[in-house]
Every structure is written in structure tokens, then in C-alpha cells.
Protein backbone atom coordinates (compact mmCIF):
# COMPACT_ATOMS: atom_id res chain seq x y z
CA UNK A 1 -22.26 39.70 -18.95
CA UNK A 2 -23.20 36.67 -16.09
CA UNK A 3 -21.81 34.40 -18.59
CA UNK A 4 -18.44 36.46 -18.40
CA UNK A 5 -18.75 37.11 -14.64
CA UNK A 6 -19.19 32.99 -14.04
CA UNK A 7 -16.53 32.32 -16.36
CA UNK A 8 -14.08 34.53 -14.22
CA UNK A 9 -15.29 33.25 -11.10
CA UNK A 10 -14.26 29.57 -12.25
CA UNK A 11 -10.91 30.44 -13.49
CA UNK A 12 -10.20 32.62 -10.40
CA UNK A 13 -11.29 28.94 -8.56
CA UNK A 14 -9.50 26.69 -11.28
CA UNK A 15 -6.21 28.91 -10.50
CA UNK A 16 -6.49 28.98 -6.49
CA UNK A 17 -6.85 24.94 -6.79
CA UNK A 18 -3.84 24.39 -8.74
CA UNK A 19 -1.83 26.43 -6.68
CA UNK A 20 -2.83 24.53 -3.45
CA UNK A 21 -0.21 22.66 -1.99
CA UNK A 22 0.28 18.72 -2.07
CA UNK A 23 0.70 17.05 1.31
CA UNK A 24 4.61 15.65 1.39
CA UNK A 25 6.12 12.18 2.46
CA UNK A 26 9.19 11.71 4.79
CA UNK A 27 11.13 12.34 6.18
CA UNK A 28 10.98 9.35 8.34
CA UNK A 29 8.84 6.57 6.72
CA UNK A 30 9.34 8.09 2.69
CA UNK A 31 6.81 6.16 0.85
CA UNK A 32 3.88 6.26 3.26
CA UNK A 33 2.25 9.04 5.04
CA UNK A 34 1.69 12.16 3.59
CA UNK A 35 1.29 15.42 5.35
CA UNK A 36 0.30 18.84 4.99
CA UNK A 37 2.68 21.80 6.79
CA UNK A 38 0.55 23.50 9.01
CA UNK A 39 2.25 26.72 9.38
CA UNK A 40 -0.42 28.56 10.33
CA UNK A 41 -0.90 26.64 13.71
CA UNK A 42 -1.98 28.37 17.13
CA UNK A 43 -0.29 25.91 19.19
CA UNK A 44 3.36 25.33 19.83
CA UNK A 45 4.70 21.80 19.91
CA UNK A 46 6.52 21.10 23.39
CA UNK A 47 10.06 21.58 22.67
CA UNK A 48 12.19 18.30 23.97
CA UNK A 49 8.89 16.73 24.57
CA UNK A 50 8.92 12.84 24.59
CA UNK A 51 5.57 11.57 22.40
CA UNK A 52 4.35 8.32 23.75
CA UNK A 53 1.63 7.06 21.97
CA UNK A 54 -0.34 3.83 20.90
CA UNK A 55 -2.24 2.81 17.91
CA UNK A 56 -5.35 0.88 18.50
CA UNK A 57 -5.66 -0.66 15.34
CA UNK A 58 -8.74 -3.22 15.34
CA UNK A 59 -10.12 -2.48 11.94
CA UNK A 60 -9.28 -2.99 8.22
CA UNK A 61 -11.11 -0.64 6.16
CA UNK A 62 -11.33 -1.71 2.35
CA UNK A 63 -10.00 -5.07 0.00
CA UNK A 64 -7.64 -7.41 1.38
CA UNK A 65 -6.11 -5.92 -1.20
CA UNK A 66 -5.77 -2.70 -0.15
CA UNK A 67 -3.49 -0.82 2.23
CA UNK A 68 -5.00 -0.67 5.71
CA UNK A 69 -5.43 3.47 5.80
CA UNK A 70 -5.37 3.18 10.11
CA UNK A 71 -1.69 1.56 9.59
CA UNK A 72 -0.50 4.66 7.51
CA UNK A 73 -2.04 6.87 9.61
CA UNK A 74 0.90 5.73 12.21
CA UNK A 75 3.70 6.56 9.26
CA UNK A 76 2.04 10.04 8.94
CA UNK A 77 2.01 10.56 12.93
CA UNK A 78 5.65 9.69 12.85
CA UNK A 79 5.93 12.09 9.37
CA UNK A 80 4.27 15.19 10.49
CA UNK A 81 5.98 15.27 13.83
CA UNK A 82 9.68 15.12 12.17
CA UNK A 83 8.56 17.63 10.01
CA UNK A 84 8.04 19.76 12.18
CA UNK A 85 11.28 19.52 14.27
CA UNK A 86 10.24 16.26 16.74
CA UNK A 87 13.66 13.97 16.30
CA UNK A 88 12.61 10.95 16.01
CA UNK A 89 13.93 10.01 19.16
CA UNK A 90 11.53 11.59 21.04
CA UNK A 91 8.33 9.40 19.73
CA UNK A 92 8.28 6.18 20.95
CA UNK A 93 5.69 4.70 19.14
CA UNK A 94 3.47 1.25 20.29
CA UNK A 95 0.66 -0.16 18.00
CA UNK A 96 -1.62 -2.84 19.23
CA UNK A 97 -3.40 -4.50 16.66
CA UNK A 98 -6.51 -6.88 17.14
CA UNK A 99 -9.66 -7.51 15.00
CA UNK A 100 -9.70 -7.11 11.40
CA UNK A 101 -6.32 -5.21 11.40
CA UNK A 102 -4.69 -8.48 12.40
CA UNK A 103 -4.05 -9.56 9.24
CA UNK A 104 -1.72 -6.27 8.73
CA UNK A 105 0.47 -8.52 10.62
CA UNK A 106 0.91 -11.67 8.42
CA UNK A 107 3.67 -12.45 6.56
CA UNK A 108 3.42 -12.56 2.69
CA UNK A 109 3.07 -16.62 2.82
CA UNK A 110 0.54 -16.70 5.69
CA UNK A 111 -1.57 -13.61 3.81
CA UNK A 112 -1.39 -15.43 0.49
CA UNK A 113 -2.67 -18.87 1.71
CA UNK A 114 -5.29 -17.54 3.14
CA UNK A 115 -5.99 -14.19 0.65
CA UNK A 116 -4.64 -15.53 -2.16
CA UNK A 117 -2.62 -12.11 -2.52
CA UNK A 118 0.41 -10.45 -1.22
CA UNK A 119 0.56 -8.75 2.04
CA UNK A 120 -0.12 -5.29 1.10
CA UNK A 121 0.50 -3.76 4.56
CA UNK A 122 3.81 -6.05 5.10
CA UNK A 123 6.68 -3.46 3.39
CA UNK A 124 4.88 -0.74 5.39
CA UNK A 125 5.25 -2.58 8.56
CA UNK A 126 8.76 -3.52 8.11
CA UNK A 127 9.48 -0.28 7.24
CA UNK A 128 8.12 1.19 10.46
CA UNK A 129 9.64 -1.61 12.41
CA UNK A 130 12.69 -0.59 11.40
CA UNK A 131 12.74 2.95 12.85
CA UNK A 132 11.34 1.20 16.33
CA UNK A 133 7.73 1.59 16.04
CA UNK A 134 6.90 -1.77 18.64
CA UNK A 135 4.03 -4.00 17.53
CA UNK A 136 1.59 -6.25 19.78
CA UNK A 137 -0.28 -8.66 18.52
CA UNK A 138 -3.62 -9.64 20.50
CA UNK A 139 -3.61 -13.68 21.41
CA UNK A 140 -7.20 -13.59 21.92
CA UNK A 141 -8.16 -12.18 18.39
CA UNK A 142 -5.20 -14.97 16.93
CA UNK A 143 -7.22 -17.68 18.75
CA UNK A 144 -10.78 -16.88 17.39
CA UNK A 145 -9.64 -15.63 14.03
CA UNK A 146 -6.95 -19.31 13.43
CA UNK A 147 -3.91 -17.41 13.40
CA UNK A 148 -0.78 -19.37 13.99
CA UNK A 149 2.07 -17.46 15.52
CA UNK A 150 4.50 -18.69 13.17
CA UNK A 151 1.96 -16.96 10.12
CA UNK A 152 2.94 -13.76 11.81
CA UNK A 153 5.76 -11.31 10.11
CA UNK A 154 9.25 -10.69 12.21
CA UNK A 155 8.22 -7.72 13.91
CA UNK A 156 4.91 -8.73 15.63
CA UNK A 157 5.14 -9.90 19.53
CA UNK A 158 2.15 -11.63 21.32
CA UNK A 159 0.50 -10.21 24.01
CA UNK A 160 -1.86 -12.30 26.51
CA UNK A 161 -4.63 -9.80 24.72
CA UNK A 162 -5.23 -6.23 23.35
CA UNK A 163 -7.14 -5.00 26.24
CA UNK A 164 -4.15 -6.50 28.42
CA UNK A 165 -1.93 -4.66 26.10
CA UNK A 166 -3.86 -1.33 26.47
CA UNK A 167 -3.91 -1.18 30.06
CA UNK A 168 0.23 -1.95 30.38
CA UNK A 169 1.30 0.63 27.89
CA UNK A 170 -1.40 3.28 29.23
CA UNK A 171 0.13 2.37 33.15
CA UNK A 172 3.31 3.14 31.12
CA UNK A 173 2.40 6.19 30.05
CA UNK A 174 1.71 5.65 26.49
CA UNK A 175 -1.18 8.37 25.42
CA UNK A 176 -4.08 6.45 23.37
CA UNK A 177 -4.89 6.72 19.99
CA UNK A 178 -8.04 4.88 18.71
CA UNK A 179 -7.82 4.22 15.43
């Protein structure tokens, strides 16, 4: 009889898991960025509301190899807001990147010289680029980590330095997001 009872307790489980949803990508970056609906939410997002916001990405967590999970994290920002009815017009969207992360911003040559591997991060970058996501690039990290500017990808601009960076978009009105 427990052995029957368990049994039915771990199907009932098995059942409820495959019926749980899988998060979705899109609508604005497609292959990056998944997100859950959250229907069940308590709070309303502003309507009209303009979302200025900054990545600070300074880390790369996992392989050279591997896709920097702080850069998708600004596709799924970007994702889960036009899900849920923010045009994309209304997020205006700055990432300052420094550290580790500041090889997200090397073109494929410049990554393979010195990784000997392709720029995993680059198609992701291009593609946020191209929906006017702004990048800064930190001179001070370039300088102590041997970056050249010209081993940076199209979209990256220089900025005197990341704090530098920080303070102007935050006197801009750019909300922080530590990543």
C-alpha cells in the first residue's frame, strides 16, 4: 500500500513537471534571453514609462568559451519587458563593461589571437547593438588588461573609465543595474 501511495505521489510530481511551462525567447533579441510570463504579478508596469537602465558588466563567469550569462541577462531585460507590452522604444538601454567582461567586446580576430577561439559573446552583441542597446568600453581596464582599441568590435565606444561612465549615465538618469 506505501509502495502504491509513493508511486502515485511521483507520477502526480512527474505530470505537474512536464506540464510546467518553458521560459520563451523574443520578441526583441530571438535567440538570446529567455523569459518566463509572469502573469500572476502584483505590480503593474508604468504604462508609457521610459526604462533607462545600465548594465555594469565587470565579470565573465565560465570558459572563454562560453557565453558571458551577465551579457544575456541584458537580451532578457530587453525580452521580458516587450513581452509584456514595453515598445521597445521606451528602454533605452546603456551597458558599461570593464574587468573580465571586457573581452565580450573583442572582435572575432582580436578574441582568437589571444583565446585561440571565436568570440562567443560577439553575434549577441551585434545583435543587441542593432536594436540600440549603447556600449562603453572602460579605457582604464583596456590599459591594464593590453587591449588595443582597434581589437574592439564596431559597436564598443571608449570611455575615459567605467566609474567615469557610471557617474555620467546615472547624472543622466540611467537607473543602475549591477551585474
Amino acid at each position: 500500500m506505501t509502495h502504491r501511495i509513493l508511486l502515485a505521489v511521483c507520477l502526480i510530481f512527474i505530470a505537474v513537471a512536464s506540464l510546467a511551462e518553458e521560459p520563451g525567447m523574443g520578441p526583441i533579441i530571438k535567440d538570446y534571453g529567455p523569459t518566463y510570463p509572469i502573469d500572476f504579478r502584483d505590480v503593474a508596469l508604468e504604462e508609457d514609462a521610459v526604462y533607462k537602465v545600465m548594465f555594469d558588466l565587470s565579470a565573465y563567469p565560465g570558459e572563454v568559451a562560453s557565453l558571458n550569462s551577465n551579457l544575456v541577462s541584458v537580451a532578457r531585460y530587453l525580452n521580458m519587458h516587450a513581452r509584456n507590452g514595453v515598445a521597445l522604444e521606451n528602454m533605452d538601454i546603456a551597458v558599461v563593461i570593464h574587468g573580465g567582461a571586457l573581452k565580450n567586446a573583442l572582435s572575432h580576430e582580436a578574441y582568437q589571437a589571444r583565446y585561440h577561439a571565436d568570440n562567443p559573446n560577439l553575434d549577441l552583441f551585434e545583435k543587441l547593438d542593432a536594436v540600440g542597446v549603447k556600449f562603453y568600453i572602460c579605457g582604464q581596464s583596456m590599459r591594464f588588461q593590453g587591449f588595443e582599441k582597434n581589437e574592439l568590435a564596431g559597436p564598443a565606444k571608449v570611455a575615459l573609465s567605467a566609474m567615469t561612465m557610471l557617474t555620467v549615465l546615472q547624472n543622466n538618469g540611467y537607473a543602475l543595474l549591477p551585474w
